[in-house]
Protein backbone atom coordinates (compact mmCIF):
# COMPACT_ATOMS: atom_id res chain seq x y z
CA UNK A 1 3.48 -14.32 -28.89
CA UNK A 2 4.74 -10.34 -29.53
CA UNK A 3 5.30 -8.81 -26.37
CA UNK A 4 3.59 -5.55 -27.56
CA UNK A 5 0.30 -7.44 -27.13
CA UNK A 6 1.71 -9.04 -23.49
CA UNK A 7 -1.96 -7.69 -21.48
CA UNK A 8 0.17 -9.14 -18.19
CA UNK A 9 1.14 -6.46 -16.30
CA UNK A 10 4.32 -6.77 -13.70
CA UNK A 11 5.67 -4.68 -11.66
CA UNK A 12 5.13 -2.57 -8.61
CA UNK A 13 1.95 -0.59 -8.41
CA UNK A 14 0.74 -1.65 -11.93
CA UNK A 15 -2.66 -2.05 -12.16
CA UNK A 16 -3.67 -5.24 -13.41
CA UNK A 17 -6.17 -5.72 -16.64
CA UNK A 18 -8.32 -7.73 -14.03
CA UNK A 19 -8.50 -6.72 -10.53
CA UNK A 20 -9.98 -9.56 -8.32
CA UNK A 21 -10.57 -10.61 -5.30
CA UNK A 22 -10.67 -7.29 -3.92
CA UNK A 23 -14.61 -6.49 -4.23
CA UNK A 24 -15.40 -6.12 -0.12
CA UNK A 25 -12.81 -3.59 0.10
CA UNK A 26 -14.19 -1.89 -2.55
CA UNK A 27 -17.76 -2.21 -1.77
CA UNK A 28 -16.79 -0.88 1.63
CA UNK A 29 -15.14 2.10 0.59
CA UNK A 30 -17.61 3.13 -2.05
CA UNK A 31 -20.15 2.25 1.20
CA UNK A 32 -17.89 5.39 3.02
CA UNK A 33 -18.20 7.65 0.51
CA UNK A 34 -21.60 7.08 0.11
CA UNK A 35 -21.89 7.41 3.87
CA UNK A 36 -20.16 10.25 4.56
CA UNK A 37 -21.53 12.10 1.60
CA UNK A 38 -25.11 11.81 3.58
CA UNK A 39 -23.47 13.52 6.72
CA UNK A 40 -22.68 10.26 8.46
CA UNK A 41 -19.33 8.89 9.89
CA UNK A 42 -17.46 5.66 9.00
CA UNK A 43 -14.68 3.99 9.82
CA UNK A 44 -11.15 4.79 8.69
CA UNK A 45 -9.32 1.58 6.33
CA UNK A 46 -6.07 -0.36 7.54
CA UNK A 47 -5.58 -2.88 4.87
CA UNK A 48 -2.12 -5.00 5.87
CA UNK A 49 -0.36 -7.84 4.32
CA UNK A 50 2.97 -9.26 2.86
CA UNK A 51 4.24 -7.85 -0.27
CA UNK A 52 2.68 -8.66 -3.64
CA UNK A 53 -0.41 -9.32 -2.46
CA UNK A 54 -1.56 -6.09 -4.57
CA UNK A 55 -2.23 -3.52 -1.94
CA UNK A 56 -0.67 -0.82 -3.40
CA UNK A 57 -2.60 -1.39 -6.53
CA UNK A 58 -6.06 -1.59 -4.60
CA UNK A 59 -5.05 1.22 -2.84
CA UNK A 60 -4.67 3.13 -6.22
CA UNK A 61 -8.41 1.78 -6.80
CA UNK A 62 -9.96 3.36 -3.92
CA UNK A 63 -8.13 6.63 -4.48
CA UNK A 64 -9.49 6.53 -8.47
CA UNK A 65 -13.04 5.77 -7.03
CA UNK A 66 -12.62 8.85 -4.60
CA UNK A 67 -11.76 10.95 -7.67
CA UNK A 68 -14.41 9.89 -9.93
CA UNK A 69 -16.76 11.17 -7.43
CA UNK A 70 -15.01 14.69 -7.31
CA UNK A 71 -13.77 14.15 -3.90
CA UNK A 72 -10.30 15.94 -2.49
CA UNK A 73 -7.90 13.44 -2.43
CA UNK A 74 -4.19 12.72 -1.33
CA UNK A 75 -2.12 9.34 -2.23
CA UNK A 76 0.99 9.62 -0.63
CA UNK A 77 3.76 7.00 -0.25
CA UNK A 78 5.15 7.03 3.57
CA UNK A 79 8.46 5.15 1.85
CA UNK A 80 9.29 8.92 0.25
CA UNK A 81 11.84 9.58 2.80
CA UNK A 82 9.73 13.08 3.19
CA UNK A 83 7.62 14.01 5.87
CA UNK A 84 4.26 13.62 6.05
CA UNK A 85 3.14 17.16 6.16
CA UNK A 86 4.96 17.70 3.10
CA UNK A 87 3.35 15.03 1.29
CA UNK A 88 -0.13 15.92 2.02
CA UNK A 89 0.87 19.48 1.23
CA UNK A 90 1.98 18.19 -2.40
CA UNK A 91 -0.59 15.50 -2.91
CA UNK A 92 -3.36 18.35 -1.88
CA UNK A 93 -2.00 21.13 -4.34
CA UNK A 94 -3.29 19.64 -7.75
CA UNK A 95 -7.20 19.23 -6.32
CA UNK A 96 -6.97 22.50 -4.91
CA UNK A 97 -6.15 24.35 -8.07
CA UNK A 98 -8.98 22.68 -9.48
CA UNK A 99 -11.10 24.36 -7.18
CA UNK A 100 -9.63 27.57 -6.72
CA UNK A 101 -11.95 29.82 -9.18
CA UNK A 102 -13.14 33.31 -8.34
CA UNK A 103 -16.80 31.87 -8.05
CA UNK A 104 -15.70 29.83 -4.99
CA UNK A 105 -17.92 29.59 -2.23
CA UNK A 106 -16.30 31.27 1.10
CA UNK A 107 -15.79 27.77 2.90
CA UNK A 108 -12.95 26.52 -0.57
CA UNK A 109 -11.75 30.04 -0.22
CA UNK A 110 -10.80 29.64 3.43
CA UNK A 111 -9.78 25.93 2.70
CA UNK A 112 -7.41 27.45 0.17
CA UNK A 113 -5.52 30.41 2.68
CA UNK A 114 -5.43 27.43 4.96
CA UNK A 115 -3.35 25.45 2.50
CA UNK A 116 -0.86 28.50 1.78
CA UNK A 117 -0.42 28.09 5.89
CA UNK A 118 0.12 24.61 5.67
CA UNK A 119 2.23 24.38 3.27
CA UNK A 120 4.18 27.43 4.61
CA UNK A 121 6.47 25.38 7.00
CA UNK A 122 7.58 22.99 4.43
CA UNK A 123 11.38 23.47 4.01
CA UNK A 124 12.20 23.65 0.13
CA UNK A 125 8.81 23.62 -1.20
CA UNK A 126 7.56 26.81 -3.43
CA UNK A 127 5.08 28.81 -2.04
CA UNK A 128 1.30 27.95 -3.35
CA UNK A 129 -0.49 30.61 -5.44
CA UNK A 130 -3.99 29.97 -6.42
CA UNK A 131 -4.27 33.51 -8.50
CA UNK A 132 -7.37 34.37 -6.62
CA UNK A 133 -7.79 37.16 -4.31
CA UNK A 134 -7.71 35.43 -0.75
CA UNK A 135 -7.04 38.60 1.55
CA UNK A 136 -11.00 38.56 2.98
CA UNK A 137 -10.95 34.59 3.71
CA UNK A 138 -10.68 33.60 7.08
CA UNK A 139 -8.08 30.57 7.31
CA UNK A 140 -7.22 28.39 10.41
CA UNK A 141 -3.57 29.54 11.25
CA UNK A 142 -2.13 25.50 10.01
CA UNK A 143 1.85 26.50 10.37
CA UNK A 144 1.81 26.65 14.32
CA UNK A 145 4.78 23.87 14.20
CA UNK A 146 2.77 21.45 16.20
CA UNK A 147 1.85 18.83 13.31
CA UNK A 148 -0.87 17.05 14.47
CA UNK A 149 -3.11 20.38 15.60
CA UNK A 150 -1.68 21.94 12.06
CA UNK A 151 -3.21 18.85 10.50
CA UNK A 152 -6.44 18.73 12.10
CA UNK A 153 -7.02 22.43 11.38
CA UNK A 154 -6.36 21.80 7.64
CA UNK A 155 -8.20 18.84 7.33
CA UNK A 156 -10.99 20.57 9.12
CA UNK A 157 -10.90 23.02 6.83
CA UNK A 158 -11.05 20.74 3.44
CA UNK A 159 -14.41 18.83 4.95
CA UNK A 160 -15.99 22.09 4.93
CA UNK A 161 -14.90 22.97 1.50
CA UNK A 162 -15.48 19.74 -0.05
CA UNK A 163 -19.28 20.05 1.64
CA UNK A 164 -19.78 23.13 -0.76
CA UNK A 165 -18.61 20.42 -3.34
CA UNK A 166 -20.58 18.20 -2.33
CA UNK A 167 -18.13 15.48 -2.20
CA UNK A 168 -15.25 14.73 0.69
CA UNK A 169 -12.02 14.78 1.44
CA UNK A 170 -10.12 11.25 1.33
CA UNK A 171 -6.76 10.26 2.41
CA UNK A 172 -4.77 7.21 1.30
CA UNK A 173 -1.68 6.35 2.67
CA UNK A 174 0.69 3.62 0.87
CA UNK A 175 3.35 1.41 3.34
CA UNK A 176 2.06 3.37 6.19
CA UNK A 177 4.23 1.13 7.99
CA UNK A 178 6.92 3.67 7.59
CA UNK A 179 5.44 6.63 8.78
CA UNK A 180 7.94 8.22 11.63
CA UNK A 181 6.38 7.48 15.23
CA UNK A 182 5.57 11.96 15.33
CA UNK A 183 3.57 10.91 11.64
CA UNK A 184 2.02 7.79 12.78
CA UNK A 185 0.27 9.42 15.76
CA UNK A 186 -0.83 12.80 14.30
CA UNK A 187 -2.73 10.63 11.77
CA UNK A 188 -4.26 8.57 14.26
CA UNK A 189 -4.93 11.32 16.15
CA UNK A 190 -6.45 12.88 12.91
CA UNK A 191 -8.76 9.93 12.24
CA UNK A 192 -10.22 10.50 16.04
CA UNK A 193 -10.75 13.84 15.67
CA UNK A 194 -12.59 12.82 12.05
CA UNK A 195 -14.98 10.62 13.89
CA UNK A 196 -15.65 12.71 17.04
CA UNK A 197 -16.23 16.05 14.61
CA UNK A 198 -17.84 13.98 12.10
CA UNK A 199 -15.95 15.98 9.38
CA UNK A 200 -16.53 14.56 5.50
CA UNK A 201 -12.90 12.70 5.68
CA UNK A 202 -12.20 8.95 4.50
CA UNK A 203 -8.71 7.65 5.27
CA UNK A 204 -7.54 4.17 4.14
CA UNK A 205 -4.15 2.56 5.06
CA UNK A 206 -1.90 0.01 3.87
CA UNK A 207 1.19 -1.60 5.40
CA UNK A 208 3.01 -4.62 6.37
CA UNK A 209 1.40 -6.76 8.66
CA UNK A 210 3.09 -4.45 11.54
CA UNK A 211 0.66 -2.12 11.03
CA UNK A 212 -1.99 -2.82 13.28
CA UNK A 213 0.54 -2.75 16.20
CA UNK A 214 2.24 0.38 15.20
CA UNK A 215 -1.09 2.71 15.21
CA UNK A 216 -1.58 0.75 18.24
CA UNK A 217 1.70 2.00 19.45
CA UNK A 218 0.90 5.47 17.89
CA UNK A 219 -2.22 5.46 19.84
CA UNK A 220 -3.85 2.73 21.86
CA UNK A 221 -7.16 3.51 20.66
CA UNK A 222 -6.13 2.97 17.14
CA UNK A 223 -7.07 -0.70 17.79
CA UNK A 224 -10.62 0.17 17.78
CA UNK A 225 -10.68 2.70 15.73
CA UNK A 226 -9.83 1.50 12.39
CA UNK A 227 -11.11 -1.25 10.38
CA UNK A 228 -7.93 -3.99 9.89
CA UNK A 229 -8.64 -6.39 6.87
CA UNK A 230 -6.04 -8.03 5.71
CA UNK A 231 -4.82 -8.57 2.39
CA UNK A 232 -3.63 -11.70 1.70
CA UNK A 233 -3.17 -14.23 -1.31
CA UNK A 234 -6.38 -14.97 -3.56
CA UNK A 235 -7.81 -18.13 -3.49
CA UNK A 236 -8.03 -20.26 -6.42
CA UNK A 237 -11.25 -19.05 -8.50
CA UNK A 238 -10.10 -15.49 -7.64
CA UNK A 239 -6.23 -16.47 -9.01
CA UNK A 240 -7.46 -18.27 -12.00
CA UNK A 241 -9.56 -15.24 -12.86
CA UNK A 242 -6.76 -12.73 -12.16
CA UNK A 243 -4.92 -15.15 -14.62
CA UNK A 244 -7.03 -15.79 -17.49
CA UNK A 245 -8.56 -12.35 -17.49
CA UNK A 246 -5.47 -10.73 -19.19
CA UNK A 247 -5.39 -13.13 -22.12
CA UNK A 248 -9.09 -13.12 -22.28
CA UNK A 249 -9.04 -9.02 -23.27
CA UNK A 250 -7.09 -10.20 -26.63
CA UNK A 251 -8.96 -13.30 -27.25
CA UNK A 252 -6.17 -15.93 -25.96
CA UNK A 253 -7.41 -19.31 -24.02
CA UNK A 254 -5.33 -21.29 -21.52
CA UNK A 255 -5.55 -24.82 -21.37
CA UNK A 256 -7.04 -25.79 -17.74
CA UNK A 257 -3.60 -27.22 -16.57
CA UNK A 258 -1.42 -24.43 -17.88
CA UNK A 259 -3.74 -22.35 -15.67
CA UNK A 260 -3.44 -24.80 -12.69
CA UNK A 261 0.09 -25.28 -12.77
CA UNK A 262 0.56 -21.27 -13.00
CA UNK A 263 -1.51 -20.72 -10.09
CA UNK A 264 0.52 -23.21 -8.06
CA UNK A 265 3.47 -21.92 -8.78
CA UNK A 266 2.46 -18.48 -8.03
CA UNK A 267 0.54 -19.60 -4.71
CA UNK A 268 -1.99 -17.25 -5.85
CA UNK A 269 -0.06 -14.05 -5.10
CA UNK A 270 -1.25 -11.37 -7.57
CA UNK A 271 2.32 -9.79 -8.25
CA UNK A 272 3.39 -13.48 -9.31
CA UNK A 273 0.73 -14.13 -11.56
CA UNK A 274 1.40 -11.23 -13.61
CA UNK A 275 5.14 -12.26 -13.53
CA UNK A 276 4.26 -15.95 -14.18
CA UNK A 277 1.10 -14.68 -16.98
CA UNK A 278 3.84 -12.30 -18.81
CA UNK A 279 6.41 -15.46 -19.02
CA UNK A 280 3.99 -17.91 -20.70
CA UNK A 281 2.81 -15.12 -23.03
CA UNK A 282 5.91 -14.94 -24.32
CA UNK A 283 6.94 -17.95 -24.37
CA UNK A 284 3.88 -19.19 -26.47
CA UNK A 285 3.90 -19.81 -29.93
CA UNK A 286 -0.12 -19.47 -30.30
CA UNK A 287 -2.87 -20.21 -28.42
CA UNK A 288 -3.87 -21.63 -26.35
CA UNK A 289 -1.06 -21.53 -23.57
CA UNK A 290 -0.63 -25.18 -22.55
CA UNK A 291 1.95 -26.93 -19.91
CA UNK A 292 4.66 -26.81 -22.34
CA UNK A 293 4.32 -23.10 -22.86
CA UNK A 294 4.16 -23.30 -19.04
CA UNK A 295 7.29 -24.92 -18.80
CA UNK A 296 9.46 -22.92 -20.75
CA UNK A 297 8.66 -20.15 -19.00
CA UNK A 298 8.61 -21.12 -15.33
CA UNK A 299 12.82 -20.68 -15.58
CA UNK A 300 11.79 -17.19 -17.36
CA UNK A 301 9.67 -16.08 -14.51
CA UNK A 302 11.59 -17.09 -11.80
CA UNK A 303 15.15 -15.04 -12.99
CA UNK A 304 12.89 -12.50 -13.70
CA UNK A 305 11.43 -12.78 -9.78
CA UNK A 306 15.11 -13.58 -8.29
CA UNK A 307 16.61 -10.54 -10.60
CA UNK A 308 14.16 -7.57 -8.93
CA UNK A 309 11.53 -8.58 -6.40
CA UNK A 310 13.48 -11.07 -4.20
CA UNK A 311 17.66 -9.90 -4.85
CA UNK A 312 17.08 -6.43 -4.05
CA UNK A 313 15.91 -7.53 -0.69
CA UNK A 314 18.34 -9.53 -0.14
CA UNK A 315 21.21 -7.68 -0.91
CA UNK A 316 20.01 -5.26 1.46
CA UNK A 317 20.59 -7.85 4.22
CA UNK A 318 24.13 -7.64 5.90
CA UNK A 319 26.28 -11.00 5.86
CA UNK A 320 25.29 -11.62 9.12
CA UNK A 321 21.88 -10.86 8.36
CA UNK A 322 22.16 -13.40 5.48
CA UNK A 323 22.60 -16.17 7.99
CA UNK A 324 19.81 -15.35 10.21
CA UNK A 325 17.59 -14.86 6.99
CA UNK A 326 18.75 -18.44 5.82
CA UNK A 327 18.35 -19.99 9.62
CA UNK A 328 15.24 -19.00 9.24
CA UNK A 329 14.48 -20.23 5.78
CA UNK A 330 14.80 -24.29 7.23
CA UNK A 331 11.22 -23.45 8.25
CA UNK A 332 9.96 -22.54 4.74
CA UNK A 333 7.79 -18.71 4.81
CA UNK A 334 7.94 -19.89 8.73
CA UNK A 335 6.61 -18.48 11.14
CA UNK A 336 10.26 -19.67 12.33
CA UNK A 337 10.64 -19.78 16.93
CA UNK A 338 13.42 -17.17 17.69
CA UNK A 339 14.84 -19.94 20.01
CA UNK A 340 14.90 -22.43 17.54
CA UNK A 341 16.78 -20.04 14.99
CA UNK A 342 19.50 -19.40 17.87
CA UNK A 343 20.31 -22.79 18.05
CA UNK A 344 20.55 -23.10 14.60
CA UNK A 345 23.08 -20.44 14.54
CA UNK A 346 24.44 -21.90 18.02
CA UNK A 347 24.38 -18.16 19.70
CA UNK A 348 21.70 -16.53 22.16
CA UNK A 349 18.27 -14.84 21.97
CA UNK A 350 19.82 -11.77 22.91
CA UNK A 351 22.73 -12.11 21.22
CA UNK A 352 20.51 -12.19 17.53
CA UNK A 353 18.01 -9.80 18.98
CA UNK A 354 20.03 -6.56 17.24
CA UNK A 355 19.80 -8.58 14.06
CA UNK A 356 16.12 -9.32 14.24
CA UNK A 357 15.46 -5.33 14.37
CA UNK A 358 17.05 -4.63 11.90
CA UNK A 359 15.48 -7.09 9.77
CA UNK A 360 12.21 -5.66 11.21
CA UNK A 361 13.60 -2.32 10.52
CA UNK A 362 14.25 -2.94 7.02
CA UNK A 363 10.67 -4.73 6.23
CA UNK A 364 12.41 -7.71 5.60
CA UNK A 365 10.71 -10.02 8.51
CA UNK A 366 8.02 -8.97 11.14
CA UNK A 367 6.90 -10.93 14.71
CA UNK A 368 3.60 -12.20 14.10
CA UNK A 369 2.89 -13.26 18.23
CA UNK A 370 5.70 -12.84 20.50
CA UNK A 371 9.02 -15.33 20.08
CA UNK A 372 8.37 -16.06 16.27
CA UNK A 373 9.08 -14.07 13.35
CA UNK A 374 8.80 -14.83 9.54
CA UNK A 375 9.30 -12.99 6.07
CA UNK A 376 7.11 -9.83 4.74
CA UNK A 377 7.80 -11.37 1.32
CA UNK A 378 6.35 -14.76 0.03
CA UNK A 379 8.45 -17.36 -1.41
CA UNK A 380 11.23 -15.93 0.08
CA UNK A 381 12.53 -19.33 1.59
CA UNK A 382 12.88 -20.46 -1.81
CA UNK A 383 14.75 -17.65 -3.27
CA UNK A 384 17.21 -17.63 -0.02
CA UNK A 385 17.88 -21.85 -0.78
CA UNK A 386 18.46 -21.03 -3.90
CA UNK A 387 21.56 -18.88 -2.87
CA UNK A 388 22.50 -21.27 -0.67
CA UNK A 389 23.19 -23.59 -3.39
CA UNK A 390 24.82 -21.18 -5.52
């Protein structure tokens, strides 16, 4: 079928035609802005999982749902390379010139001197001018060079502006995982002060499933203060929908074991099924897309999955992280024992623990429980045989 009509969408941070098995993070988000629009408090959002499992794209959701209802948001991706402070400073700007009229109550007009502090100590970045006369506002001094009370003073300063909006201020952070350890804590430390001062703030997270540890590590009372979910694959209703909604939108059927097969193959991992979804498409003559269609296009999908979302993972990987990642691929997507993978490679714990962090370090593998580890991506066993055989 013409791949201008392909409703499949793959790729990172596309969002789907059908986005399922998300609804109790949504409901609970809309449930916080809802909340905190009334004056009360609720809980800030860590949402963790292994990649392709969609987070970024339901993080995307949350921040468009924030939006919709006026509120000042920030979407920033801790991968950047840039600090934090800059990022919010950037994500901030475009909301604030939307609010920065002459007619402005006093409470956005102090919001907005604080930002011009804010954003003063960021190296490289052009000062902000909101072509309103600011001189008689009364901003929190937010360039003190101590991040996290710089933060907290701006932040402050946005939930009292975005009361005069009647809205809130909401902050989504994508792969928080990589926040620097100064980052990590001056947000938790942020989200504390947010509940304790009951400011108008929501802040969601989303990470590898090392996140809950590192705000833990950040802060030890991050483990009670945020609300972990995580994100994992969908189950079968949820993948079949995620599937057949696409084709659905242009009037194309699946047969029910070209859907069943699909969903197998993708183990119901929402990056896959688009992947897998935009194969058959193309590979069909007409509808509806039966096993045959299926068929032809499992060999499409997967050099299409081995080309971008597995290789450039692996090629990251040193040689000698190669052989560690393939030790640990006899145990399929694991969890694999660390002892067991140093006999495998017939060296010691310690010997392989340098390898191991970096593997950590480079999101390629996390510890779930102490002496185990296993991949961040799914099906990466499979791709790493593969190799092996080549």
């Amino acid at each position: 079928m013409d791949s201008r009509t392909n409703p499949y969408s793959p790729g990172a941070g596309r969002i789907p035609v059908s986005l399922v098995g998300r609804d109790e993070q949504i409901d609970e988000w809309m449930a916080s802005l809802q909340r905190i629009e009334d004056g009360l408090d609720s809980r800030p959002m860590a949402l963790y999982g292994l990649r392709g499992a969609g987070k970024t794209v339901l993080l995307m959701k949350l921040n468009d749902l924030a939006l919709h209802n006026d509120w000042i948001t920030a979407f920033v991706e801790a991968t950047s390379g840039k600090s934090l402070r800059e990022q919010l400073s950037s994500a901030f700007e475009s909301r604030l010139y939307d609010i920065a009229k002459p007619s402005a109550g006093q409470k956005v007009l102090n919001a907005l001197k604080t930002a011009l502090s804010f954003s003063a100590t960021v190296s490289e970045a052009p000062a902000l001018t909101f072509g309103i006369d600011l001189s008689k506002a009364s901003g929190s001094n937010a360039s003190t060079g101590s991040f996290s009370g710089d933060l907290e003073r701006y932040v402050r300063d946005l939930s009292d502006a975005s009361g005069e909006l009647g809205a809130g201020v909401a902050i989504l952070i994508d792969e928080a995982q990589d926040l620097s350890g100064g980052d990590m804590a001056a947000l938790v430390g942020l989200a504390q002060a947010v509940a304790v001062r009951r400011m108008r703030v929501a802040i969601a997270l989303t990470g590898l499933p090392t996140l809950p540890r590192l705000l833990a590590e950040a802060k030890s009372y991050a483990e009670r203060l945020f609300a972990y979910q995580e994100i994992g694959n969908l189950g079968t209703p949820e993948a079949l929908e995620a599937l057949l909604g696409p084709a659905q939108s242009r009037g194309v059927s699946w047969t029910d074991a070209a859907a069943a097969r699909v969903v197998r193959a993708a183990d119901g991992y929402p990056y896959f099924l688009q992947e897998y979804g935009s194969a058959c498409w193309l590979q069909a003559d007409e509808p509806p897309i039966g096993v045959s269609d299926v068929r032809k296009a499992e060999g499409l999908a997967g050099q299409r999955l081995d080309a971008g979302f597995f290789r450039s993972r692996w090629e990251r990987a040193t040689e000698a992280e190669k052989r560690y990642l393939q030790a640990m691929a006899e145990d399929e997507d694991g969890p694999s024992r660390t002892a067991e993978l140093a006999a495998r490679l017939r060296s010691s714990q310690s010997s392989l623990s340098s390898l191991r962090s970096r593997l950590i370090q480079k999101g390629m593998i996390y510890a779930p429980e102490a002496g185990a580890v296993t991949f961040t991506v799914p099906l990466f066993a499979r791709f790493i045989k593969r190799q092996v055989v080549q």
